[in-house]
PDB file of N, CA and C in Angstrom:
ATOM      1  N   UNK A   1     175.774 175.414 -48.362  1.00  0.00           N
ATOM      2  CA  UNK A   1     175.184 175.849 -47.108  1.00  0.00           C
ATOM      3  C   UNK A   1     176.297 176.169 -46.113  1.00  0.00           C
ATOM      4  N   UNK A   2     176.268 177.054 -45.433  1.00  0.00           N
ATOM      5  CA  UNK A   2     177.482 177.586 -43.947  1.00  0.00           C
ATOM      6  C   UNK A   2     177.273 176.669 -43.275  1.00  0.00           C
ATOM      7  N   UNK A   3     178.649 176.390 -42.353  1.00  0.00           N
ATOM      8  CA  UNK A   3     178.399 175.466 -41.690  1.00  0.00           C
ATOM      9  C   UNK A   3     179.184 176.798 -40.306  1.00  0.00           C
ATOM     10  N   UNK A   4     178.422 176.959 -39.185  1.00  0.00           N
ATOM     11  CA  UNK A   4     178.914 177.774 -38.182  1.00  0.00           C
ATOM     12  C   UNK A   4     179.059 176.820 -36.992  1.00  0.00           C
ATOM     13  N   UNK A   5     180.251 177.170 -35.550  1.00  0.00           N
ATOM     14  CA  UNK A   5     179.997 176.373 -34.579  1.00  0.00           C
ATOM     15  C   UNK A   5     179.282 177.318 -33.248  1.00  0.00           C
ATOM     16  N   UNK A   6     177.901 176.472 -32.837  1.00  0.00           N
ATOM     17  CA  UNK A   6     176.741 176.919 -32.215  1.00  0.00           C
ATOM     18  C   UNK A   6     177.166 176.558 -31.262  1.00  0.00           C
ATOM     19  N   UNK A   7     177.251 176.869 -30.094  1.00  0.00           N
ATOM     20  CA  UNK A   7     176.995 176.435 -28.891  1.00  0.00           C
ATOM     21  C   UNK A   7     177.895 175.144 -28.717  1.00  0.00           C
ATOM     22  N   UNK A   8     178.982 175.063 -29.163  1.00  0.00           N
ATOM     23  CA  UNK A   8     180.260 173.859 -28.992  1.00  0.00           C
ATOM     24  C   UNK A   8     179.719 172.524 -30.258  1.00  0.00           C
ATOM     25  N   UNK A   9     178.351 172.670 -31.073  1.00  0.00           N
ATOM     26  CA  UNK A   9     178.090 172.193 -32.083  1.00  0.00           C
ATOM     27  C   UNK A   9     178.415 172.701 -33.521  1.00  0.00           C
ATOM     28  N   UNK A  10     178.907 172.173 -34.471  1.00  0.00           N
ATOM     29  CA  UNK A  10     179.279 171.920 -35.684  1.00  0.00           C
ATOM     30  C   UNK A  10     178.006 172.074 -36.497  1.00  0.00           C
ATOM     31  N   UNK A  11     177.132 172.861 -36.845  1.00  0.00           N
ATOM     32  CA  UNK A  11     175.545 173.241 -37.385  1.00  0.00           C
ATOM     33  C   UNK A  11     175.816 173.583 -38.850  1.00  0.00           C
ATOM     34  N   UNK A  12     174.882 172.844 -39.937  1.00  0.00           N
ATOM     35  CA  UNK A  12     175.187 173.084 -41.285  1.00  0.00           C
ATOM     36  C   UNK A  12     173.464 173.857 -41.173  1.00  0.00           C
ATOM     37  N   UNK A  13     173.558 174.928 -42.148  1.00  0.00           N
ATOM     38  CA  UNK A  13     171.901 175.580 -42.665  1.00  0.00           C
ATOM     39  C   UNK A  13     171.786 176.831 -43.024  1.00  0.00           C
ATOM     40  N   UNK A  14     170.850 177.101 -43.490  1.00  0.00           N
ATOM     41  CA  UNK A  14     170.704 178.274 -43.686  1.00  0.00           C
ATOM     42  C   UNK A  14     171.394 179.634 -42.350  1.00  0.00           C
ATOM     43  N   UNK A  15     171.629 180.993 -42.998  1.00  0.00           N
ATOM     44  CA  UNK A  15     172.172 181.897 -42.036  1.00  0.00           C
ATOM     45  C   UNK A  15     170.940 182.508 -40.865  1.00  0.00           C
ATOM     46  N   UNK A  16     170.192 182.534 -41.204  1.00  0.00           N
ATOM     47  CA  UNK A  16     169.237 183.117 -40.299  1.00  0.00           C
ATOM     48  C   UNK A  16     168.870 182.211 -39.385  1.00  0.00           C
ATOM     49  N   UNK A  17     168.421 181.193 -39.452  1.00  0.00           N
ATOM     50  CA  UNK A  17     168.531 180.280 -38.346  1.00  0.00           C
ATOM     51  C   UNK A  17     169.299 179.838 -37.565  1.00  0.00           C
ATOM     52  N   UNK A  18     171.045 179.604 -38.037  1.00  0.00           N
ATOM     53  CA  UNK A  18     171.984 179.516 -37.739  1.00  0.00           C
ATOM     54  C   UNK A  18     172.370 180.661 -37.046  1.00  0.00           C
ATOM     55  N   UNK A  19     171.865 182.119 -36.813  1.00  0.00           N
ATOM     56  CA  UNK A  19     172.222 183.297 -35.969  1.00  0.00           C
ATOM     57  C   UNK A  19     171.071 182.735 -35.043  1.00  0.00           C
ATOM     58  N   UNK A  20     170.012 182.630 -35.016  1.00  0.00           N
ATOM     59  CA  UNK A  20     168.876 182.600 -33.994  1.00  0.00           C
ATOM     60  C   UNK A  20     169.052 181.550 -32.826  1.00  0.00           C
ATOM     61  N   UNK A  21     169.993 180.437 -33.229  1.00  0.00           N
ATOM     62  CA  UNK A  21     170.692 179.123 -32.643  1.00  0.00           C
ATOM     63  C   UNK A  21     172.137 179.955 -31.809  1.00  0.00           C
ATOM     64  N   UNK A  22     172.868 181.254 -32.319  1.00  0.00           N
ATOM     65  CA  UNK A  22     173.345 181.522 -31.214  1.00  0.00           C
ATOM     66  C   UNK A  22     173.491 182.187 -30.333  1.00  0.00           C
ATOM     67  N   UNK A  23     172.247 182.846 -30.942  1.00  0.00           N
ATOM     68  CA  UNK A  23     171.872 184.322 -30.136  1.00  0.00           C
ATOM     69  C   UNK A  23     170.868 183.778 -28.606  1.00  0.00           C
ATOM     70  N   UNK A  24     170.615 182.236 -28.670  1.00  0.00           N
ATOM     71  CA  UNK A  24     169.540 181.598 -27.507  1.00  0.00           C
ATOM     72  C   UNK A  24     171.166 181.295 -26.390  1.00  0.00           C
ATOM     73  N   UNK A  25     170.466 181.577 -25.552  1.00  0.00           N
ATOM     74  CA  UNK A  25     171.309 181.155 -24.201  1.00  0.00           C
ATOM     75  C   UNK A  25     171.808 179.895 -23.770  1.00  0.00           C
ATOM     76  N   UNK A  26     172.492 179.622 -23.403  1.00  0.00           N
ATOM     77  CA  UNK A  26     173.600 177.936 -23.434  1.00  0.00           C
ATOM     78  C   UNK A  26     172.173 177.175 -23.081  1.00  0.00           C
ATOM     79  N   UNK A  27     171.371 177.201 -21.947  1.00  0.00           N
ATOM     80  CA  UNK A  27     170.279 176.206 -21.753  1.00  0.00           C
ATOM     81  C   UNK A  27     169.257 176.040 -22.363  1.00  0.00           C
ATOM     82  N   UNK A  28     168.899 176.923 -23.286  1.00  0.00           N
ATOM     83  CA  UNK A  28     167.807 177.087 -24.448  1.00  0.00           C
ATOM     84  C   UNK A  28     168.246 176.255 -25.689  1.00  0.00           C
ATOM     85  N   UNK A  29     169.819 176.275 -25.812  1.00  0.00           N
ATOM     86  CA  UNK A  29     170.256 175.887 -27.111  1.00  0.00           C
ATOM     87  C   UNK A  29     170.453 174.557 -26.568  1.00  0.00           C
ATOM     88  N   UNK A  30     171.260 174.223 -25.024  1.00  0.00           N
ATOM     89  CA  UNK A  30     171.159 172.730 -25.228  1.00  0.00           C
ATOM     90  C   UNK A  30     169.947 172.161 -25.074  1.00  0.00           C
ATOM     91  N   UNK A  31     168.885 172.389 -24.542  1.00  0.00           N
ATOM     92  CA  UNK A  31     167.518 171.781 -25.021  1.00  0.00           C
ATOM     93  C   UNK A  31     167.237 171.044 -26.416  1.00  0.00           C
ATOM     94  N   UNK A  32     167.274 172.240 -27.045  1.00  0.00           N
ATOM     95  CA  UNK A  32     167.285 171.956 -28.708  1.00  0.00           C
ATOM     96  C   UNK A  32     168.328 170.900 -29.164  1.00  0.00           C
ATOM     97  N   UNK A  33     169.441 171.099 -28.995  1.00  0.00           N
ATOM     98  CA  UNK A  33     171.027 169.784 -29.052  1.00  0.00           C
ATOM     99  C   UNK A  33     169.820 168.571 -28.789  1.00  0.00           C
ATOM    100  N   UNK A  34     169.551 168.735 -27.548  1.00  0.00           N
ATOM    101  CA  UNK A  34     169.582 167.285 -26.872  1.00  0.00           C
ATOM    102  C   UNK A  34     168.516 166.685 -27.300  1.00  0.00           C
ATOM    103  N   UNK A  35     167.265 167.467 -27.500  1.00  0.00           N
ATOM    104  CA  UNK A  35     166.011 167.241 -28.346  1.00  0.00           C
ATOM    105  C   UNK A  35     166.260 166.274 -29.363  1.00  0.00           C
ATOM    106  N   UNK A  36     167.087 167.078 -30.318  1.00  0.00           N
ATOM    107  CA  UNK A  36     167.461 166.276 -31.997  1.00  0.00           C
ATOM    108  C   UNK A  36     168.469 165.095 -31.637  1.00  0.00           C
ATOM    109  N   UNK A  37     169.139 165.200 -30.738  1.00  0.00           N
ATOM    110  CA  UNK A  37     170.153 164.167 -30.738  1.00  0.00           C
ATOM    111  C   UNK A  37     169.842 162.792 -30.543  1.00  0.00           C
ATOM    112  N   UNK A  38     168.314 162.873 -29.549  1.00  0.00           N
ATOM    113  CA  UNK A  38     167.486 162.257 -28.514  1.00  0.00           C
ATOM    114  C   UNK A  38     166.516 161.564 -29.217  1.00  0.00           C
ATOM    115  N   UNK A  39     165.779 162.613 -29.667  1.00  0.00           N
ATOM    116  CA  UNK A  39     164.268 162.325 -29.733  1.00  0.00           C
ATOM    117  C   UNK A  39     163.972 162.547 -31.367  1.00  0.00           C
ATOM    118  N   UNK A  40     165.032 163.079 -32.081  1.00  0.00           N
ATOM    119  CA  UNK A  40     164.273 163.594 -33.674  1.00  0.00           C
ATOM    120  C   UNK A  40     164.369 165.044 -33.406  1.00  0.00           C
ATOM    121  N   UNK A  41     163.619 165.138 -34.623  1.00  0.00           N
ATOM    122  CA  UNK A  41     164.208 166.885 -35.317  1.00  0.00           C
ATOM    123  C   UNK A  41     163.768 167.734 -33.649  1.00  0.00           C
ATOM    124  N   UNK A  42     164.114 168.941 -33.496  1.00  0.00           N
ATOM    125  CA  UNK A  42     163.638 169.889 -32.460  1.00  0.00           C
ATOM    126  C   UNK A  42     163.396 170.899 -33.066  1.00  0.00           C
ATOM    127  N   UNK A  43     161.793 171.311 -33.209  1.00  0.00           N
ATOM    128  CA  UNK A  43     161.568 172.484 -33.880  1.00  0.00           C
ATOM    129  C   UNK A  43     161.470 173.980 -33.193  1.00  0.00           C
ATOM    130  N   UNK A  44     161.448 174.842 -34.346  1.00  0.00           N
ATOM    131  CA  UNK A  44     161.529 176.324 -33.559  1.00  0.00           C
ATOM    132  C   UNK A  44     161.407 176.796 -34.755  1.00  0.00           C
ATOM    133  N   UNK A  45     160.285 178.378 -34.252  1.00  0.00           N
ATOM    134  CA  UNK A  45     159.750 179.475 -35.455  1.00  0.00           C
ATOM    135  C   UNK A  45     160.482 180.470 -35.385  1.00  0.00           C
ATOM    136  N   UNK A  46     161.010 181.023 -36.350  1.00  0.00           N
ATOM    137  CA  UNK A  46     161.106 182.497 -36.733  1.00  0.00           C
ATOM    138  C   UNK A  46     160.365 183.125 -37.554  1.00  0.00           C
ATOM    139  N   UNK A  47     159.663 184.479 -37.330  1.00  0.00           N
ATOM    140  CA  UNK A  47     159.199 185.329 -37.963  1.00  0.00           C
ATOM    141  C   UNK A  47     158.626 184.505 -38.645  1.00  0.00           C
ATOM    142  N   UNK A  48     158.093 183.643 -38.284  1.00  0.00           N
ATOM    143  CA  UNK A  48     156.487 182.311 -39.217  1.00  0.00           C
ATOM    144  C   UNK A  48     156.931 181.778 -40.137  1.00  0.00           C
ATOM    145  N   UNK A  49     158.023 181.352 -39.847  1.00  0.00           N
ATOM    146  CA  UNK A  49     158.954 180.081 -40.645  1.00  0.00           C
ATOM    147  C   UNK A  49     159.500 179.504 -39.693  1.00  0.00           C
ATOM    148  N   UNK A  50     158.903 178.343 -39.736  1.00  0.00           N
ATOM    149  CA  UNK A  50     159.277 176.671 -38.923  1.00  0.00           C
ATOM    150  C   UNK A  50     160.173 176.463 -39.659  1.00  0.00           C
ATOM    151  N   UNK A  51     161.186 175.694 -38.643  1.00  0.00           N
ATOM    152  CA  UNK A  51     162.772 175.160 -39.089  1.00  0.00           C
ATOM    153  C   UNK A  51     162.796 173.726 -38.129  1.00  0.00           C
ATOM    154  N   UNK A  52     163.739 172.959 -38.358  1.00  0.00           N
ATOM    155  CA  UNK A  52     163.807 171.828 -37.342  1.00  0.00           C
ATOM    156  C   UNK A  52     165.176 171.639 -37.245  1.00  0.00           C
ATOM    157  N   UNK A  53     165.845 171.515 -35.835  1.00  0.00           N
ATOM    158  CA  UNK A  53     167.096 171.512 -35.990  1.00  0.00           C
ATOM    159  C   UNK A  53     167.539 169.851 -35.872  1.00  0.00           C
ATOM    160  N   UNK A  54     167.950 169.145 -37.013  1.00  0.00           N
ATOM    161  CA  UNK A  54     168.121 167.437 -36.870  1.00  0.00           C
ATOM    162  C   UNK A  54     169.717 167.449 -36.802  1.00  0.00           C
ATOM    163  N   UNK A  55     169.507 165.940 -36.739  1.00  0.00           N
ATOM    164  CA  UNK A  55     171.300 165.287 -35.846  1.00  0.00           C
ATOM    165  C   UNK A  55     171.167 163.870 -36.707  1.00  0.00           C
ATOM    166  N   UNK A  56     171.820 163.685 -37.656  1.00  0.00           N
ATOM    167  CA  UNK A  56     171.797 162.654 -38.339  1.00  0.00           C
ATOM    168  C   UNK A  56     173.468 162.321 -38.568  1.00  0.00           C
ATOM    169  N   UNK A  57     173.979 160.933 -38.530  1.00  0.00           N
ATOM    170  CA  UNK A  57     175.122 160.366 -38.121  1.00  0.00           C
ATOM    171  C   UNK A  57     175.869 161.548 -37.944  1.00  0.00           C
ATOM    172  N   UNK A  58     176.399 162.045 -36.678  1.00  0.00           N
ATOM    173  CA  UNK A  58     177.264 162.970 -35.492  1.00  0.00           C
ATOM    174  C   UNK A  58     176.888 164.053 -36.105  1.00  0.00           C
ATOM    175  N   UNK A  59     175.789 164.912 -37.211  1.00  0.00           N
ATOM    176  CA  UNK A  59     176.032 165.858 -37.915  1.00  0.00           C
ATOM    177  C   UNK A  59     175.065 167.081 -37.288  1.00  0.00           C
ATOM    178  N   UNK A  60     174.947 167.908 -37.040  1.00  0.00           N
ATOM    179  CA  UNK A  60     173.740 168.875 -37.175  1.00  0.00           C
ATOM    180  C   UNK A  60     173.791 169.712 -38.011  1.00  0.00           C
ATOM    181  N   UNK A  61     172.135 169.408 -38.549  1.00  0.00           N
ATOM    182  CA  UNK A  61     171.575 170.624 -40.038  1.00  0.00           C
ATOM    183  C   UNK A  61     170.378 171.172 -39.502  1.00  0.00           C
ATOM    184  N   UNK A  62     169.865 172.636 -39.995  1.00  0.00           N
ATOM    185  CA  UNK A  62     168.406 173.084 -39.956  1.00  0.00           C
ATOM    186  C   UNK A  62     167.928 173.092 -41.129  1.00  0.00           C
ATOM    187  N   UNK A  63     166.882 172.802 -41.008  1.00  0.00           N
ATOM    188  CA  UNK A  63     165.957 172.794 -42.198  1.00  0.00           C
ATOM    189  C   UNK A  63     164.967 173.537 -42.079  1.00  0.00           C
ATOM    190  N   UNK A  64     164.663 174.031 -43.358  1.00  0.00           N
ATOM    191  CA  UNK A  64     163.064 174.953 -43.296  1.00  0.00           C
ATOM    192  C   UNK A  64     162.097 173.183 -42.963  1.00  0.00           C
ATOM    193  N   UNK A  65     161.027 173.108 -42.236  1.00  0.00           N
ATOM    194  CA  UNK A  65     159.806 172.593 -42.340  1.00  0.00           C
ATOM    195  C   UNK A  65     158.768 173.000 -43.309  1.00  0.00           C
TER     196      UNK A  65
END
């Protein structure tokens, strides 16, 4: 899996989600950061595929849902 850096985050996942994470604007994307870091996965659709962006020990991955 690519691992790209998003928004000053270190993000492992698939490529299409991983572009859609940096194409969102610094306050859209830290929402999402702070969501998963916080609270558990932070989800978001593309083109009708749910993904969840999680934070598990210092790491961030997306996953299809």
């Amino acid at each position: 899996m690519p691992k790209l850096d998003v928004h000053g985050h270190s993000v492992e996942g698939e490529m299409e989600p991983l572009r859609y994470l940096i194409r969102l604007d610094n306050e859209e994307a830290d929402v999402l950061f702070r969501h998963a870091r916080d609270h558990g996965p932070a989800e978001f659709e593309i083109k009708y595929v749910n993904y969840a962006l999680g934070h598990h020990n210092g790491k961030y991955t997306v996953e299809k849902r």
